[in-house]
Protein backbone atom coordinates (compact mmCIF):
# COMPACT_ATOMS: atom_id res chain seq x y z
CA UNK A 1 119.46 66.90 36.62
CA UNK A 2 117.73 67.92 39.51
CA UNK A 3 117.98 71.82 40.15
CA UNK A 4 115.13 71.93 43.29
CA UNK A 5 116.82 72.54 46.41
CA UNK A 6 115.89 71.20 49.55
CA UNK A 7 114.29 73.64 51.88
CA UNK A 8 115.42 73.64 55.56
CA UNK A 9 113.08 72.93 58.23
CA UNK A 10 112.99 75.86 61.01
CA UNK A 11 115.24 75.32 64.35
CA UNK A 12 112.18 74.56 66.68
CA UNK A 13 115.20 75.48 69.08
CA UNK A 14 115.85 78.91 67.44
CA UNK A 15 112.23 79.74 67.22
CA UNK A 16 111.75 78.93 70.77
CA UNK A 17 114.59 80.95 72.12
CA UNK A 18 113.90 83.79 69.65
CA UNK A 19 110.10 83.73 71.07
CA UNK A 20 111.44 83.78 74.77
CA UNK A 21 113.68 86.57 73.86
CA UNK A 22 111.46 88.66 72.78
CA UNK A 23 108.99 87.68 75.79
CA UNK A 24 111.06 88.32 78.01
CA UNK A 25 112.53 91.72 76.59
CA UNK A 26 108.70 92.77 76.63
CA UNK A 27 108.34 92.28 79.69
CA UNK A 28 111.14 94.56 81.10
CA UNK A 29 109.64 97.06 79.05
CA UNK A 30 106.26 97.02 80.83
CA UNK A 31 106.58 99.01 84.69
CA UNK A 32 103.54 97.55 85.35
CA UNK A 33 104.94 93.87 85.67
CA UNK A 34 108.47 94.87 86.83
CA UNK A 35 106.87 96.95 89.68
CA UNK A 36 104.96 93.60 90.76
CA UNK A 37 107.34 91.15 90.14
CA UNK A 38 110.19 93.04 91.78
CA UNK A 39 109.47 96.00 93.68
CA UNK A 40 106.04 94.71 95.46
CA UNK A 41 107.65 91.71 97.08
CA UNK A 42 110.57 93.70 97.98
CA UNK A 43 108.06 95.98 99.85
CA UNK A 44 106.90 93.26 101.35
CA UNK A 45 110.32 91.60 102.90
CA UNK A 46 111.57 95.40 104.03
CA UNK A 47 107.92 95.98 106.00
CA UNK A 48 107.51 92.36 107.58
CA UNK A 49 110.91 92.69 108.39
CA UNK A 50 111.12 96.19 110.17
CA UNK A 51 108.21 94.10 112.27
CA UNK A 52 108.69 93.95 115.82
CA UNK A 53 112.05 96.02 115.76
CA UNK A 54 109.97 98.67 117.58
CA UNK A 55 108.96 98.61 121.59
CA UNK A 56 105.18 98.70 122.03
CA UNK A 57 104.01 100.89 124.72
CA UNK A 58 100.95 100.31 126.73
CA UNK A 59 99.27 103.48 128.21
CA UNK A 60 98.49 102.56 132.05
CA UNK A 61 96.02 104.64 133.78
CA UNK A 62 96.82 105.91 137.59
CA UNK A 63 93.82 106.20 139.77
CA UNK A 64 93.66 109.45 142.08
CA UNK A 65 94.06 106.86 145.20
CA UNK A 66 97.07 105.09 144.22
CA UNK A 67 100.30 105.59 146.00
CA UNK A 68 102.81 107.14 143.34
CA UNK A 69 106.26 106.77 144.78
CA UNK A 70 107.63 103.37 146.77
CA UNK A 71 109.60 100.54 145.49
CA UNK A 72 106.49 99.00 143.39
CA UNK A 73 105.48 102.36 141.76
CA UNK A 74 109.18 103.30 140.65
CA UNK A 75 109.58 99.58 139.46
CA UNK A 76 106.56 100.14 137.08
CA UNK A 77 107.36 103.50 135.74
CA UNK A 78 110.80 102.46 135.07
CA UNK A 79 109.72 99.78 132.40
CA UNK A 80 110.11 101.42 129.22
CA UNK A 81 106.89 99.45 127.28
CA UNK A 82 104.45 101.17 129.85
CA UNK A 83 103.45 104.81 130.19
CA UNK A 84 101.69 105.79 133.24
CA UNK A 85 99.02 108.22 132.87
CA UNK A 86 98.60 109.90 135.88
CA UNK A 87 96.13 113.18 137.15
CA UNK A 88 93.19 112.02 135.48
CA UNK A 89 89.98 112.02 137.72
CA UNK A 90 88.46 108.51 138.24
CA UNK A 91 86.05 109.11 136.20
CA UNK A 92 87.76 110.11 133.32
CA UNK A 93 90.10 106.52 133.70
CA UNK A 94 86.83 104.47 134.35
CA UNK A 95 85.19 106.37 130.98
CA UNK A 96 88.50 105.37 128.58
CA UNK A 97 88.47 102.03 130.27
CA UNK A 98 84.95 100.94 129.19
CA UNK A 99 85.53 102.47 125.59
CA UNK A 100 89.05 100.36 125.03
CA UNK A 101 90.83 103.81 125.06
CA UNK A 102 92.70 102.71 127.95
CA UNK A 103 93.61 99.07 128.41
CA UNK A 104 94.19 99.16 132.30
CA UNK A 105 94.65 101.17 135.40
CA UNK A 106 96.39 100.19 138.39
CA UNK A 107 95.74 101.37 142.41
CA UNK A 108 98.88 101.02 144.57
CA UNK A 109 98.24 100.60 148.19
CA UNK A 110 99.96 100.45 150.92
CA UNK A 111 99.84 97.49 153.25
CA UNK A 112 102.28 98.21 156.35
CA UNK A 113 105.51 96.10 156.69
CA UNK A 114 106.60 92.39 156.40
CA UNK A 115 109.73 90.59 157.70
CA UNK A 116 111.93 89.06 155.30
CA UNK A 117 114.98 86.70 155.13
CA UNK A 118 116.70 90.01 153.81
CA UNK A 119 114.96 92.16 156.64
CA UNK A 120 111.96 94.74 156.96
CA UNK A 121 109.80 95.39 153.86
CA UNK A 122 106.99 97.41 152.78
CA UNK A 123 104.11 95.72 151.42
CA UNK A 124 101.75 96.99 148.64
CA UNK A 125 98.57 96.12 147.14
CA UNK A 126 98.51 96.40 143.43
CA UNK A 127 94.96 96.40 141.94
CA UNK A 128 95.20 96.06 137.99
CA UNK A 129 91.68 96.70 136.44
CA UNK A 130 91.85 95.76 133.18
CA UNK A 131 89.58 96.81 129.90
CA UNK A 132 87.28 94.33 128.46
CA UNK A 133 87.19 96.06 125.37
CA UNK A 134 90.78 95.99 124.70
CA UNK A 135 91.42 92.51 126.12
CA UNK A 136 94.97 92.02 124.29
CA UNK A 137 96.69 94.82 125.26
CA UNK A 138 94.97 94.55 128.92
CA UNK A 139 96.06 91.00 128.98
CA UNK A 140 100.06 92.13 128.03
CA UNK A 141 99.90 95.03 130.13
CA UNK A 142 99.20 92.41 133.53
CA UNK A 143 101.80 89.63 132.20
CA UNK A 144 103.92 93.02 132.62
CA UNK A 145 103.21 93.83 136.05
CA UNK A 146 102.65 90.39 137.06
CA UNK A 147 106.36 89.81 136.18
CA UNK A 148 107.40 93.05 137.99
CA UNK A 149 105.51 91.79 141.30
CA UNK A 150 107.39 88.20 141.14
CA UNK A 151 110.37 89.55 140.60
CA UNK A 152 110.20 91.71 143.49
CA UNK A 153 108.78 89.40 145.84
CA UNK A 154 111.72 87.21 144.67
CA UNK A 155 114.23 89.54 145.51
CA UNK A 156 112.86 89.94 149.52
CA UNK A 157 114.06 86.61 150.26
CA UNK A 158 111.88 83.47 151.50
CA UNK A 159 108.74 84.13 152.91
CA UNK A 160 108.07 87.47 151.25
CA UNK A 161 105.60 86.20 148.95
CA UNK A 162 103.22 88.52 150.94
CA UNK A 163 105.68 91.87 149.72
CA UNK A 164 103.44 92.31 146.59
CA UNK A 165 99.84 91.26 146.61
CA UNK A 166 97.90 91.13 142.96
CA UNK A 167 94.45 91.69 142.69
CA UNK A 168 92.30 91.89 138.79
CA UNK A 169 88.89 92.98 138.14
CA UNK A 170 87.14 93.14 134.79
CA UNK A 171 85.83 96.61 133.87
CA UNK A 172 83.16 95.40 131.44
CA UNK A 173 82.46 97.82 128.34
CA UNK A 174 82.52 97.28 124.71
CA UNK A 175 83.93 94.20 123.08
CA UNK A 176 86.76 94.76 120.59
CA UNK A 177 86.65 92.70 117.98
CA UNK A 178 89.28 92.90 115.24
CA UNK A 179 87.13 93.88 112.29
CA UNK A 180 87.37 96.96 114.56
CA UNK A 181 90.80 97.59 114.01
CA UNK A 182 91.12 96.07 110.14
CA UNK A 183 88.40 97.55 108.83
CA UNK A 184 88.67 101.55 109.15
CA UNK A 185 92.43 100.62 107.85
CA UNK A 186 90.99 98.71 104.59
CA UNK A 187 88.14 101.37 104.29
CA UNK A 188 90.56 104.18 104.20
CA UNK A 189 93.22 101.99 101.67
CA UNK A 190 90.07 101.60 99.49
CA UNK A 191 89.43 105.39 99.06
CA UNK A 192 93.02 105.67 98.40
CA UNK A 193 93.15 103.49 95.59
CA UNK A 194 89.44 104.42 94.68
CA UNK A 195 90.62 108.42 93.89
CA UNK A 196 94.15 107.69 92.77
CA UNK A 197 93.29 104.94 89.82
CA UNK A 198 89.89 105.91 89.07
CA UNK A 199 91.18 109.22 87.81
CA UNK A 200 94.34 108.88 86.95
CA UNK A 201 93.87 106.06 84.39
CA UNK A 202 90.52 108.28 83.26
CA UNK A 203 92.18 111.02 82.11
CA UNK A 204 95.27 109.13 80.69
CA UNK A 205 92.85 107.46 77.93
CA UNK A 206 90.88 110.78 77.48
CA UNK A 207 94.15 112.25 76.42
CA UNK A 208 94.82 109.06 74.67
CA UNK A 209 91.62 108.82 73.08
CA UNK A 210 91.93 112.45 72.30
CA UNK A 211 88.35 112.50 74.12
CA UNK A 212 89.58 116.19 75.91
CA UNK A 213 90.50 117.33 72.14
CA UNK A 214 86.91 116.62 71.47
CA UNK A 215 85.25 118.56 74.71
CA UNK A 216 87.37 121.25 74.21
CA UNK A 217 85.68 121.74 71.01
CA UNK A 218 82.26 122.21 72.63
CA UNK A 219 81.36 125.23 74.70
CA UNK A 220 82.35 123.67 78.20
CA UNK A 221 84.56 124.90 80.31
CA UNK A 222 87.84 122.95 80.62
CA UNK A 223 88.01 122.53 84.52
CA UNK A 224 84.54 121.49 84.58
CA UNK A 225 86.20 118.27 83.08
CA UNK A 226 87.80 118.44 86.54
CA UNK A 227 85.46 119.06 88.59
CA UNK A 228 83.04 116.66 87.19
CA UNK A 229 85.16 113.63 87.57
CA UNK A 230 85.88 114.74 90.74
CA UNK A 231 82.28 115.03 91.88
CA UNK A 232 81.62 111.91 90.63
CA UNK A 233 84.89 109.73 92.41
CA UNK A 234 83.99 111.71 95.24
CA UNK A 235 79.89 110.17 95.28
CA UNK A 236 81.31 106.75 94.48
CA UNK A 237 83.73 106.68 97.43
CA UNK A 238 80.79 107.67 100.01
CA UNK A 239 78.78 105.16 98.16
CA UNK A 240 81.34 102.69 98.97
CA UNK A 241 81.83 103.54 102.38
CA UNK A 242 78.50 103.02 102.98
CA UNK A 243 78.22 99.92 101.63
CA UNK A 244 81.56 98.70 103.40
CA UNK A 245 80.92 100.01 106.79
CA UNK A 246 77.38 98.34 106.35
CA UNK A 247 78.05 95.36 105.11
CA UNK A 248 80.69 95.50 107.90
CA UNK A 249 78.52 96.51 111.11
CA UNK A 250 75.43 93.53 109.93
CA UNK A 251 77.50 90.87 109.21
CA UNK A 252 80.71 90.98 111.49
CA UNK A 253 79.59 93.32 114.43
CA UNK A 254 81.62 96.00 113.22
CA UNK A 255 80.86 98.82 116.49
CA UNK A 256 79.76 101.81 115.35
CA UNK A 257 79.64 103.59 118.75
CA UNK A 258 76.96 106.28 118.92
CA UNK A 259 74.86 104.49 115.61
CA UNK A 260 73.51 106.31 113.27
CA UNK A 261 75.55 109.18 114.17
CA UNK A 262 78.42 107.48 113.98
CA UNK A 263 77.62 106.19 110.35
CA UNK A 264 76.95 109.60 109.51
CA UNK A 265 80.43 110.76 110.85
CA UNK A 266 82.08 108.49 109.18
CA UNK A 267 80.26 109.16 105.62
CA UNK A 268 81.82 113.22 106.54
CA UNK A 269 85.10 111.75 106.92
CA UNK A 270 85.45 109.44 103.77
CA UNK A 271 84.29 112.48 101.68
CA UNK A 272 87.07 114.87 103.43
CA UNK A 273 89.44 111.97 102.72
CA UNK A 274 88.30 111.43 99.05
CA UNK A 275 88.61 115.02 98.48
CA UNK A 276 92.26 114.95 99.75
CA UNK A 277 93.10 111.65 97.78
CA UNK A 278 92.06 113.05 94.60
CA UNK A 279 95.15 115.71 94.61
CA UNK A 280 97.32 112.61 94.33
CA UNK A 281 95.16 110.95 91.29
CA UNK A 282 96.10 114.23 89.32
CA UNK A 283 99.22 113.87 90.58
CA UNK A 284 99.64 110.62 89.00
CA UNK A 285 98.04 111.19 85.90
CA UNK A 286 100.49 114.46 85.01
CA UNK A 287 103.26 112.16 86.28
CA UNK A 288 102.49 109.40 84.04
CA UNK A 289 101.88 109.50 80.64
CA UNK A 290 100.38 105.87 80.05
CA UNK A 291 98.68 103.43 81.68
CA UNK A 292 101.18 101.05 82.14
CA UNK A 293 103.28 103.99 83.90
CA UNK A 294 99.99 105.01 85.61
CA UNK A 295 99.99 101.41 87.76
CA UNK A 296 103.79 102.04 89.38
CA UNK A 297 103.40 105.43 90.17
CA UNK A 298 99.72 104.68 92.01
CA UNK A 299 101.52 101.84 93.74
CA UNK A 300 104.45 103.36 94.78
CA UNK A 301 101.95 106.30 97.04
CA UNK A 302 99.44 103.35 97.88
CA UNK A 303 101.44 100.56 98.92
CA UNK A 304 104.08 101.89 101.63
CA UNK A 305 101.11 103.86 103.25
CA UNK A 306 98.76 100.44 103.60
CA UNK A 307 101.66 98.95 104.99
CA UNK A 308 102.78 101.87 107.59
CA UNK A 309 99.38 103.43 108.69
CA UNK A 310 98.54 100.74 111.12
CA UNK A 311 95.75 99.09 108.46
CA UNK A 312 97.24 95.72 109.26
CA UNK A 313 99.36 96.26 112.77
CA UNK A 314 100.46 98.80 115.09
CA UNK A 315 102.81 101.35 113.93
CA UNK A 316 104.62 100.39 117.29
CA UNK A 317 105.80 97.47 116.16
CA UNK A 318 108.39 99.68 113.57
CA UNK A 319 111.55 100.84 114.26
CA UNK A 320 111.73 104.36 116.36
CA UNK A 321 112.73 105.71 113.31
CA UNK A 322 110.35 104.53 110.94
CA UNK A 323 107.58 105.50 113.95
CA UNK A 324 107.49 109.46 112.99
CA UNK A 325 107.27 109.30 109.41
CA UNK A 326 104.16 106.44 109.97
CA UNK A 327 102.01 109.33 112.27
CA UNK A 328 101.99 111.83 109.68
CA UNK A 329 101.21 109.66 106.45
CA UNK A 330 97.67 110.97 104.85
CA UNK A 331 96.52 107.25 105.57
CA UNK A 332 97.54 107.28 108.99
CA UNK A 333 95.20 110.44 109.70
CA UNK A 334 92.22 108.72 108.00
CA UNK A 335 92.54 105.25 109.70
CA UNK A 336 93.03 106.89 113.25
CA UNK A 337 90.12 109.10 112.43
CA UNK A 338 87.64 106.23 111.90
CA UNK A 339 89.37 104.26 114.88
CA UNK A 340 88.53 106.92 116.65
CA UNK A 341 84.70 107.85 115.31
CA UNK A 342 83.81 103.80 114.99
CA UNK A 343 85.09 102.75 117.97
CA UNK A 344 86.49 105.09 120.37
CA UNK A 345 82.86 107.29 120.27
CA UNK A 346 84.41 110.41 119.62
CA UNK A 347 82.68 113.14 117.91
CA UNK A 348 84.09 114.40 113.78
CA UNK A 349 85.66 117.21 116.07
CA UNK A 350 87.21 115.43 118.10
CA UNK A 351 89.81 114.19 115.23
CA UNK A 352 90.08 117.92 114.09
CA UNK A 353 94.17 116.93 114.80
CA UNK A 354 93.65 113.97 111.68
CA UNK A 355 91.36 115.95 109.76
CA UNK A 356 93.89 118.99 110.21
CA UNK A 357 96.79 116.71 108.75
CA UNK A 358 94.87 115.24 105.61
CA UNK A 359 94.11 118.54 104.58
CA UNK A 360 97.50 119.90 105.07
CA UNK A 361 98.37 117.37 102.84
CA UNK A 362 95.84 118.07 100.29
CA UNK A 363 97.19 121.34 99.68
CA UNK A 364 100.82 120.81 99.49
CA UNK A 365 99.78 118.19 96.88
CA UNK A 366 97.32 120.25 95.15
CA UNK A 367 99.71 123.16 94.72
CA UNK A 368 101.83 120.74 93.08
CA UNK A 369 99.14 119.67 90.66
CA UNK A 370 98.41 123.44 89.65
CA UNK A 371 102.38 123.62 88.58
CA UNK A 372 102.27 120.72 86.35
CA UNK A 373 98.84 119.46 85.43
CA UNK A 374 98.42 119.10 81.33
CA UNK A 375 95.58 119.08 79.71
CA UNK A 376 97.09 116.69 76.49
């Protein structure tokens, strides 16, 4: 008589599901891969979504010798997606013309009368100068008012194609390229993620590591821990601004206005910047207590801010109500800052307004991280 019994191969099926199971129950478990599997892309649908929902508005400059009432003037200030600047001496329009600051000015003249079909009409002159360092929004700004001329010589009837006369001129100055406008956006991002994971994650595995246990034994002071980290995130963020704005100006003709100056401008504005991001670093490292919570956290201060500071488009392109909240984002202040330094030619104190607003929010944050920073 035979008293072995017959031992049961494994369900392959069984083991398989079992394996998936427990794959897949790991995985909801991790923040780190839920936050990019879910909540990344669904940043990404809300903000290319909200796209174009806003009205652009082009800034139009006035010159002291243009008419500013008549049928053609009222036609232009009445379109919502222009602003007319107007009192500005010549000089001052011609200045922000060259430097892109100002995508075109406009001189309304007057021409005497014309008979119409429809009767007795003024006639104007409109003279649209138009930036060649902002040739984009220059070129949008005269579809605008070339439309607003047809449609008004349109309206006068046959034979009034005279009513509105269109002249453009070219006011040459620097060329804006787009690494001008994407790369202040991606140098400022970088610092942001450059302060916020480099010292969050390094003081979540010293207290992990129990490497802060260890210091505290020695005779150093516990915020020089701080401080030292600091110092150093702060040296490797000017480092790599350097090496991006560089790398940036030699190979793609990235305009830094004044030079050298300029360079050296910037450099003062990526350490203000790193000084402020660090406050949210500690922020995220008291907040989360491993690194796989460290990643989420970072993410959820990093990405909406890339997205909304105008790094990739302009904040008019958002909703009106999105449009406030956009302006005052840390990000926002540093990007518009080196827009402003890089291209624009302006002096550091010149963005005092930017710098003013990054340190604001330095200290809120910074008085936060006082309240609940732990050491372990």
């Amino acid at each position: 008589m035979n008293n072995s019994k017959e031992i049961k191969r494994p369900s392959q099926f069984r083991a398989f599901f079992a394996l998936s199971k427990a794959s897949f129950l790991t995985t909801l478990r991790s923040p780190t891969t839920l936050f990019f599997n879910f909540f990344f892309p669904f940043i990404f649908i809300i903000v290319f979504g909200l796209l174009g929902q806003g009205n652009q508005t082009f800034d139009v400059g006035v010159r002291q010798a243009s008419l500013q009432q008549g049928a053609l003037f009222q036609a232009i200030q009445n379109v919502p997606s222009l602003k007319l600047i107007t009192g500005q001496p010549d000089a001052n329009i011609t200045d922000q013309l060259t430097k892109g600051q100002l995508s075109a000015a406009i001189t309304i003249k007057d021409s005497g009368t014309i008979e119409t079909s429809t009767g007795k009409m003024q006639k104007y002159t409109l003279e649209i100068e138009k930036s060649a360092a902002s040739p984009q929004n220059s070129e949008a700004i005269t579809s605008i008012l070339q439309s607003i001329a047809q449609s008004i010589n349109s309206s006068a009837g046959a034979g009034a194609l005279d009513v509105i006369q269109v002249s453009e001129t070219v006011v040459a100055g620097r060329m804006f390229r787009e690494i001008d406008f994407i790369l202040p956006g991606q140098l400022a991002f970088a610092l942001l993620a450059n302060a916020i994971f480099g010292i969050s994650i390094t003081f979540v595995t010293m207290r992990k590591e129990l490497i802060i246990k260890r210091i505290f034994a020695t005779p150093v002071r516990r915020w020089n821990i701080l401080l030292s980290e600091a110092a150093s995130r702060i040296v490797l963020g000017v480092l790599q601004t350097l090496l991006i704005v560089l790398v940036g100006h030699y190979l793609f003709h990235f305009t830094l206005a004044r030079g050298v100056i300029t360079l050296l401008e910037i450099l003062a504005l990526s350490l203000i910047g790193m000084f402020v991001f660090l406050a949210f670093g500690i922020f995220v490292s008291s907040v989360g207590k491993t690194e796989d919570a460290v990643a989420p956290i970072a993410n959820l201060i990093m990405l909406p801010q890339l997205f909304l500071s105008g790094a990739f488009f302009s904040i008019d392109l958002f909703p009106k109500f999105l449009q406030p909240l956009a302006r005052i984002l840390p990000l926002t202040y540093l990007n518009n800052a080196f827009q402003k330094v890089a291209f624009g030619g302006a002096s550091i104190i010149d963005t005092w307004p930017m710098i003013v607003g990054l340190l604001i929010w330095g200290a809120i944050v910074y008085i936060i991280d006082i309240r609940i920073f732990r050491w372990e």
